[in-house]
N, C-alpha and C. Protein backbone atom coordinates (compact mmCIF):
# COMPACT_ATOMS: atom_id res chain seq x y z
N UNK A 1 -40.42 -18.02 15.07
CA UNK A 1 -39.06 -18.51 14.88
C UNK A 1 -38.50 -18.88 16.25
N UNK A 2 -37.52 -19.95 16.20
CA UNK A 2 -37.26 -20.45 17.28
C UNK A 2 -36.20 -19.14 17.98
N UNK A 3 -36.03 -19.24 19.38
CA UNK A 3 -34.67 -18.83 19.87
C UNK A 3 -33.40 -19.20 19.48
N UNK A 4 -33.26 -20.84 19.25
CA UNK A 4 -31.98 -21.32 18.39
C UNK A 4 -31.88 -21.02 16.92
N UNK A 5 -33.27 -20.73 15.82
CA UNK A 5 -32.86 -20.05 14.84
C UNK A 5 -32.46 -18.82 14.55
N UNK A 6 -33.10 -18.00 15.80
CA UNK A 6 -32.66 -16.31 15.86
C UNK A 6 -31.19 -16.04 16.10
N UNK A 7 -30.93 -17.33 17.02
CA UNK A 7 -29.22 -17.15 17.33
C UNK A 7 -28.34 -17.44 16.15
N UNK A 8 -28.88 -18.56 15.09
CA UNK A 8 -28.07 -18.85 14.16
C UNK A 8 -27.77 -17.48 13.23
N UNK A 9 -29.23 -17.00 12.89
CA UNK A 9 -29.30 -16.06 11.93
C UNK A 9 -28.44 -15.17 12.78
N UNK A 10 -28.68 -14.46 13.97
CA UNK A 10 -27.93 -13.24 14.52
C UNK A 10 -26.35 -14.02 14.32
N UNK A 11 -25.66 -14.55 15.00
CA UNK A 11 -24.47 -15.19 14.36
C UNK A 11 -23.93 -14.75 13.16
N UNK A 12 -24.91 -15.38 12.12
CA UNK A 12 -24.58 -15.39 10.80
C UNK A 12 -24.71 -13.90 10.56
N UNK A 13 -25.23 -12.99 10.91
CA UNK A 13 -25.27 -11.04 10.41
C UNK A 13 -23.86 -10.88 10.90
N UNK A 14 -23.67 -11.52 12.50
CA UNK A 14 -22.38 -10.93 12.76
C UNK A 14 -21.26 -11.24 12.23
N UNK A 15 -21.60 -12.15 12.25
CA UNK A 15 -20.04 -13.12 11.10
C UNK A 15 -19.56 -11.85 9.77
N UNK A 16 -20.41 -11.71 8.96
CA UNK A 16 -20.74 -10.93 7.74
C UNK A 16 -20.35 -9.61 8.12
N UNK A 17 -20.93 -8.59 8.86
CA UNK A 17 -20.83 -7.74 9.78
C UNK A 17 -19.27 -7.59 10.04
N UNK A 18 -18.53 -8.42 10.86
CA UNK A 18 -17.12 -8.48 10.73
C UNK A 18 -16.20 -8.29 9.93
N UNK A 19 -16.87 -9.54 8.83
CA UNK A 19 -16.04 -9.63 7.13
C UNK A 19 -15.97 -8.22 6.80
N UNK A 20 -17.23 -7.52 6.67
CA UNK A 20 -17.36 -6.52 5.64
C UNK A 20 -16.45 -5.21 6.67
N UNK A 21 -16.30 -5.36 7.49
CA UNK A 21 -16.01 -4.43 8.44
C UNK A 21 -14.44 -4.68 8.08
N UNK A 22 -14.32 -5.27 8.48
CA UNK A 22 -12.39 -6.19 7.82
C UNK A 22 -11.84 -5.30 6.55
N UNK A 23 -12.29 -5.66 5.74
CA UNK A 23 -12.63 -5.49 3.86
C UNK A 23 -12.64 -3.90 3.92
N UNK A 24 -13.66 -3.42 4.57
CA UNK A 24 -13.30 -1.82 4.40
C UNK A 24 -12.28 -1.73 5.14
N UNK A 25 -11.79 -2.05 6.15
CA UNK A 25 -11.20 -1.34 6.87
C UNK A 25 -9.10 -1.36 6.15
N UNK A 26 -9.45 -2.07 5.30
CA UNK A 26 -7.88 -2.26 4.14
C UNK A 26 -7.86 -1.27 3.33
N UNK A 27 -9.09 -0.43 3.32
CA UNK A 27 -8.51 0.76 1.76
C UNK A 27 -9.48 2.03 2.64
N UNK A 28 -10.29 1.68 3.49
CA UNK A 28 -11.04 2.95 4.38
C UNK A 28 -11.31 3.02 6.24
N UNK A 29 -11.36 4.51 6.01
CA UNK A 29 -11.35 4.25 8.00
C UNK A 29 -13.12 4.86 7.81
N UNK A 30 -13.29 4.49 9.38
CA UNK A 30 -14.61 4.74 9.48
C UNK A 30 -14.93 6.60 9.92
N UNK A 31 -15.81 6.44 9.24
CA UNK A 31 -16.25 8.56 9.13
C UNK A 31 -17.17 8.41 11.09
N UNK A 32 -16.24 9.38 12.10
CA UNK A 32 -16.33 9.58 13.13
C UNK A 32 -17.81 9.71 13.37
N UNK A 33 -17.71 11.21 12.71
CA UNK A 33 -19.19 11.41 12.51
C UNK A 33 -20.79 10.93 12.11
N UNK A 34 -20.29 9.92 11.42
CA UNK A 34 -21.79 9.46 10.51
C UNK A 34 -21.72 7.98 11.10
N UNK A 35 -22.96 7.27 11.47
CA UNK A 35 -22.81 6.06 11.84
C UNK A 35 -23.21 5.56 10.38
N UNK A 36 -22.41 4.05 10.45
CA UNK A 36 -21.99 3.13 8.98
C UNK A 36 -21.89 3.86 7.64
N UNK A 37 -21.04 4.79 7.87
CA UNK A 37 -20.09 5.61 6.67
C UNK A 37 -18.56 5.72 7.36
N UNK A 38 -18.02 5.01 5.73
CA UNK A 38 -16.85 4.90 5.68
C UNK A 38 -16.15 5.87 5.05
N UNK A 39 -14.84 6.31 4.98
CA UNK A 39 -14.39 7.09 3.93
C UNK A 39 -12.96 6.24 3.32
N UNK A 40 -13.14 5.84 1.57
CA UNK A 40 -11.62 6.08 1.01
C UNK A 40 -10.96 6.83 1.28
N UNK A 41 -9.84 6.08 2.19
CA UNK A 41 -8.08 7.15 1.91
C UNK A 41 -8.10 7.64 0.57
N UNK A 42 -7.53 8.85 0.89
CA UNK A 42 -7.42 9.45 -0.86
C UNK A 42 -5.54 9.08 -0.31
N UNK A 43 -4.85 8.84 -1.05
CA UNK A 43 -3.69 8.81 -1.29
C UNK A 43 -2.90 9.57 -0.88
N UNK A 44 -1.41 9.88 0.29
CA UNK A 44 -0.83 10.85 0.49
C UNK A 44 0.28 10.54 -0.49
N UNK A 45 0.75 12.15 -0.48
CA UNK A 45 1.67 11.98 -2.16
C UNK A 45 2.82 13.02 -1.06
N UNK A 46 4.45 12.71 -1.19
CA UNK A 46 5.26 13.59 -0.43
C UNK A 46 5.89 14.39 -1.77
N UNK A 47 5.88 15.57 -0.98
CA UNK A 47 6.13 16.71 -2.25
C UNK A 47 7.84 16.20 -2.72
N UNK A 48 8.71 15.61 -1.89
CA UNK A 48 10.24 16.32 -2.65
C UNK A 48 10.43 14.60 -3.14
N UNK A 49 8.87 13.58 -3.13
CA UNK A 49 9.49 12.53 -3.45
C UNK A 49 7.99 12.01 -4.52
N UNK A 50 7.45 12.94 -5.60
CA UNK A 50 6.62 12.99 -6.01
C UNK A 50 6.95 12.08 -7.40
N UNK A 51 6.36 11.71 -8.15
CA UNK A 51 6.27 10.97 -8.81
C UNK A 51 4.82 11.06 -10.02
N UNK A 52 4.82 11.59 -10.56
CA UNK A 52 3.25 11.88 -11.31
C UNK A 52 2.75 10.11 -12.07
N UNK A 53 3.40 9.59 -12.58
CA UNK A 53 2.86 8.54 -12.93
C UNK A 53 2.26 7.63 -12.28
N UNK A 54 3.18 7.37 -10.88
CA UNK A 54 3.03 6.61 -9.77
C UNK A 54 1.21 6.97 -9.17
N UNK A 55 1.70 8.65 -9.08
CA UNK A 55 0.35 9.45 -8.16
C UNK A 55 -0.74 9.30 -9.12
N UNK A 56 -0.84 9.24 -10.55
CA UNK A 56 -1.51 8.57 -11.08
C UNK A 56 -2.36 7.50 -11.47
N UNK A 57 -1.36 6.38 -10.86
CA UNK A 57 -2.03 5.26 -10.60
C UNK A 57 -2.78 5.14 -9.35
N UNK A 58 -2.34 5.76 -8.20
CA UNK A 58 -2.93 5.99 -6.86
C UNK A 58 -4.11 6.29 -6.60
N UNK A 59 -4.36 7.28 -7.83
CA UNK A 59 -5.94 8.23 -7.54
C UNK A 59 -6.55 7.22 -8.67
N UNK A 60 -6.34 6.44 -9.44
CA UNK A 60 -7.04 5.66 -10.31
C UNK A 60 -7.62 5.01 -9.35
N UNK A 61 -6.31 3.88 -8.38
CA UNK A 61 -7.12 2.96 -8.07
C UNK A 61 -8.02 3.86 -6.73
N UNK A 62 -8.18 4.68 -6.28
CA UNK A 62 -8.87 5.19 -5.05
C UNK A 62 -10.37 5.67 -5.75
N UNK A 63 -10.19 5.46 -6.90
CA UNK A 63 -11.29 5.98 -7.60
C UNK A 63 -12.01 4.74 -8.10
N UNK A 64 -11.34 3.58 -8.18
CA UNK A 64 -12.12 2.06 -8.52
C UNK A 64 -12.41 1.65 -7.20
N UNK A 65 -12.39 2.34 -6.08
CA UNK A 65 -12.71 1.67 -4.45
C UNK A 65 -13.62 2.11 -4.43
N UNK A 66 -14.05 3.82 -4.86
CA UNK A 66 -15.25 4.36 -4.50
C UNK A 66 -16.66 3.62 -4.70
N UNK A 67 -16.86 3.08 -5.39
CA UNK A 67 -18.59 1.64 -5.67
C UNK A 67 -17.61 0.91 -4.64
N UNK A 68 -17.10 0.03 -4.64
CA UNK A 68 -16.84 -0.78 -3.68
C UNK A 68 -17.20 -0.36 -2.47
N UNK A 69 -16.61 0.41 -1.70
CA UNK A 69 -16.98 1.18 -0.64
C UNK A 69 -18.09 1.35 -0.13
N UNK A 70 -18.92 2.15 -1.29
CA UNK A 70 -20.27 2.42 -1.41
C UNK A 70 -21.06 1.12 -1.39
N UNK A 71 -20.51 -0.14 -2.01
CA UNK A 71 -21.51 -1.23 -2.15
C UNK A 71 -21.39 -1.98 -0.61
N UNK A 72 -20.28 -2.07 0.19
CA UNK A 72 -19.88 -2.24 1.39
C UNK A 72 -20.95 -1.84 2.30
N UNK A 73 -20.95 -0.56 2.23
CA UNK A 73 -21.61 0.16 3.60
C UNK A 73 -23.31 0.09 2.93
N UNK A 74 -23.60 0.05 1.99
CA UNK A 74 -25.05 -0.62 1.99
C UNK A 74 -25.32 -2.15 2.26
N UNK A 75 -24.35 -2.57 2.05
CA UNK A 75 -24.70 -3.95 2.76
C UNK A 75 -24.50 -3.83 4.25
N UNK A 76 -23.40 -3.50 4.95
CA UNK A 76 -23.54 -3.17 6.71
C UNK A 76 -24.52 -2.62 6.94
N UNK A 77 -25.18 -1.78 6.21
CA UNK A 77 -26.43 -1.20 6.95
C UNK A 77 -27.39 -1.49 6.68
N UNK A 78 -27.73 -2.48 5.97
CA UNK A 78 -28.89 -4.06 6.12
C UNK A 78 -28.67 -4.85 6.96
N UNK A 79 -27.29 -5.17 6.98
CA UNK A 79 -26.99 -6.07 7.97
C UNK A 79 -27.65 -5.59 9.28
N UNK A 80 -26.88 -4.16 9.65
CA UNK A 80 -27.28 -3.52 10.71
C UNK A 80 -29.02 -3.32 11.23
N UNK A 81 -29.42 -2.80 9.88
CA UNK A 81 -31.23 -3.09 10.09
C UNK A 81 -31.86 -4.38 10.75
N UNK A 82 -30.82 -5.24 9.83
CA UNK A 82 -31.56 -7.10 10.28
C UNK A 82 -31.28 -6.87 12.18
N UNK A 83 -29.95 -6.68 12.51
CA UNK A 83 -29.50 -6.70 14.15
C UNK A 83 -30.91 -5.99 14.77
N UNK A 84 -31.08 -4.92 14.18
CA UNK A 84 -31.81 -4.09 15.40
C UNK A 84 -33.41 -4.49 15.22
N UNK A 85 -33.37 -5.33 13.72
CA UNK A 85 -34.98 -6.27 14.27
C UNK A 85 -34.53 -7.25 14.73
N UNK A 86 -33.66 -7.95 15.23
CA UNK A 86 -33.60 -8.86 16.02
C UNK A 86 -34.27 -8.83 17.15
N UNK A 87 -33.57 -7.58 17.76
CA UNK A 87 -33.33 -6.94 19.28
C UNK A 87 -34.61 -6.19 19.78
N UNK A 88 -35.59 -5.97 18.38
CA UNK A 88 -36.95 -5.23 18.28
C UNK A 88 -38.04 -6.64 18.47
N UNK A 89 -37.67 -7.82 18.09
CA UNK A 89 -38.38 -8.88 17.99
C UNK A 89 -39.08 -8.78 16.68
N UNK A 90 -38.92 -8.36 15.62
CA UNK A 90 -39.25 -8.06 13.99
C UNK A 90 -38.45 -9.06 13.58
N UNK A 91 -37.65 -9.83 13.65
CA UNK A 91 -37.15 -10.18 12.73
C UNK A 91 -37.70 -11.27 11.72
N UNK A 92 -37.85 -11.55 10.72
CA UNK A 92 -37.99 -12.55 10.25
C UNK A 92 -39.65 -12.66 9.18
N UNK A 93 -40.31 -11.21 9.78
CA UNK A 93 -41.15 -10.61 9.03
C UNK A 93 -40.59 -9.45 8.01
N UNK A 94 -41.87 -9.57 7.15
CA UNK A 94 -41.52 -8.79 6.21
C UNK A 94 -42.37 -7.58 6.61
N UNK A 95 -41.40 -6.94 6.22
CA UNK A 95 -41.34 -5.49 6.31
C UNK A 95 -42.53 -4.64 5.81
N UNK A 96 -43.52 -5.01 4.55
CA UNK A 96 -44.50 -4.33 3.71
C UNK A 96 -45.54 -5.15 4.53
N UNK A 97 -45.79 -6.31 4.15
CA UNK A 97 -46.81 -7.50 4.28
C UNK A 97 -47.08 -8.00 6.07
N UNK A 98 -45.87 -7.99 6.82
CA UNK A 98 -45.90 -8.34 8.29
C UNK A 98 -45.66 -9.98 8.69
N UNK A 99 -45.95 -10.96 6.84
CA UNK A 99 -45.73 -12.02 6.90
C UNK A 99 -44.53 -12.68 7.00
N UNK A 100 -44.47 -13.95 7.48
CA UNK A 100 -43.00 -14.72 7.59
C UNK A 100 -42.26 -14.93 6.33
N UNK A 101 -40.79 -14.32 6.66
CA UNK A 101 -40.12 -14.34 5.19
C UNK A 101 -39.68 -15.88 5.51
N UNK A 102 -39.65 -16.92 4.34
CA UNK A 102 -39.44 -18.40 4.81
C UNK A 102 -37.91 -18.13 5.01
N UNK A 103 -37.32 -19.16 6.07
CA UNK A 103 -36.33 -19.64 5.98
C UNK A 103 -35.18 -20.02 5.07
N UNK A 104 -35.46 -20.47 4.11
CA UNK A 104 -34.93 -20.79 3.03
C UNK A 104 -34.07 -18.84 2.40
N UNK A 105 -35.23 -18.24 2.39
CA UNK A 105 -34.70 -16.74 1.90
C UNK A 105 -33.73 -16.25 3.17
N UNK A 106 -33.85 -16.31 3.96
CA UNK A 106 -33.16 -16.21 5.26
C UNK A 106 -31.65 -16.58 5.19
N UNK A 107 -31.95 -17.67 4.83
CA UNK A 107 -30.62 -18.71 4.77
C UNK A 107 -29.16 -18.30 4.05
N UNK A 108 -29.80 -18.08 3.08
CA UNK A 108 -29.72 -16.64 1.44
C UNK A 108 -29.04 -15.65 2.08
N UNK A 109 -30.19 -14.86 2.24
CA UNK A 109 -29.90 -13.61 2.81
C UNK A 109 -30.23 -13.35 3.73
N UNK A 110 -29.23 -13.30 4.88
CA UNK A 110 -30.83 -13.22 6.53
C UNK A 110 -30.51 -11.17 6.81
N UNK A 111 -30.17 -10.39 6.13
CA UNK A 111 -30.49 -9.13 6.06
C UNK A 111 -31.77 -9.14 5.41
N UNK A 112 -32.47 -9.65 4.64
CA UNK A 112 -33.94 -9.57 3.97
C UNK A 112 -34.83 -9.03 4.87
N UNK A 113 -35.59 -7.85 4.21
CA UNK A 113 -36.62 -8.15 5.15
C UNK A 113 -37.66 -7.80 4.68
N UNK A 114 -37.95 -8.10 2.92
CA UNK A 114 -39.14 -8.24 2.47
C UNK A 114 -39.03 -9.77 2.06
N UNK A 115 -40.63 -10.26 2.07
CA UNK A 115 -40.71 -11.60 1.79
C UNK A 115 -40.47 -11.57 -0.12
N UNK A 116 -40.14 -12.52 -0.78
CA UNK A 116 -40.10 -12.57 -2.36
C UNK A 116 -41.02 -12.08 -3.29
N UNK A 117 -42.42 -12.22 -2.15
CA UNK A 117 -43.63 -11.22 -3.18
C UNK A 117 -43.63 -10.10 -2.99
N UNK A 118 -43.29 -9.90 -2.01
CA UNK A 118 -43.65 -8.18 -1.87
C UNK A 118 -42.37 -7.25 -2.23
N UNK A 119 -40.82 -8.20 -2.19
CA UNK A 119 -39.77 -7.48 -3.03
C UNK A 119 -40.06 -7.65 -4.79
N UNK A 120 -40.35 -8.18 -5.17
CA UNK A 120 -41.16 -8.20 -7.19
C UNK A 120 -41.96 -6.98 -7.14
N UNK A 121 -42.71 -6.82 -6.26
CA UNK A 121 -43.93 -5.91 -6.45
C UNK A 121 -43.35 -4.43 -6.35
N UNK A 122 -42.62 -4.47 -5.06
CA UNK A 122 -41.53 -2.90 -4.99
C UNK A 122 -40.70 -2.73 -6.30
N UNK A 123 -40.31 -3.48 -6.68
CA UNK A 123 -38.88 -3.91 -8.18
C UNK A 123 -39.95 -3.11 -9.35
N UNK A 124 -41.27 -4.07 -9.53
CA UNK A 124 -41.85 -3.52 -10.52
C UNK A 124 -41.97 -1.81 -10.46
């Protein structure tokens, strides 16, 4: 792979990388401790200005973020995998096989890092 395609693809992780970083960062802060784990705000509720219906709806929706969240930080940390084969000089092979994942899948998804046959074969 060229140097000018590695830059496009690295680009394009970071671009994504950002977004998703953005996106959590509106309903979660990042967990100090754990690298690419986030945590949902759970909702602060003030005792002399409480409201049960309201606090109700609060923990509903903090509870429809939780997959979101979760689907978030598995995608950053593909993303993140793809960065550090960049920086390893892996990138762009597949991961099982060692062969070139084409471009085209790249394009798609440039976190991939099994080629299309050898992700069917893991699936099965």
């Amino acid at each position: 792979m060229s140097p000018k395609t590695l830059e496009k693809y690295k680009q394009a992780l970071l671009e994504q990388k950002k977004s998703i970083e953005a996106g959590l960062g509106n309903f979660a802060e990042r967990d100090p401790n754990q690298k690419d784990n986030w945590n949902t705000l759970f909702p602060f509720f003030e005792a002399d200005d409480f409201d049960e219906e309201e606090a109700a709806d609060e923990v509903q929706e903090y509870i429809n973020l939780l997959p979101l969240e979760h689907a978030l930080e598995l995608r950053l940390k593909e993303i993140n995998k793809a960065l550090d084969r960049i920086k390893e000089g892996t990138y762009g092979k597949c991961a099982n096989c060692n062969k070139a994942i084409p471009q085209k899948r790249l394009d798609i998804l440039p976190e991939a890092e099994l080629c299309l046959k050898c992700r069917a074969k893991i699936k099965k």
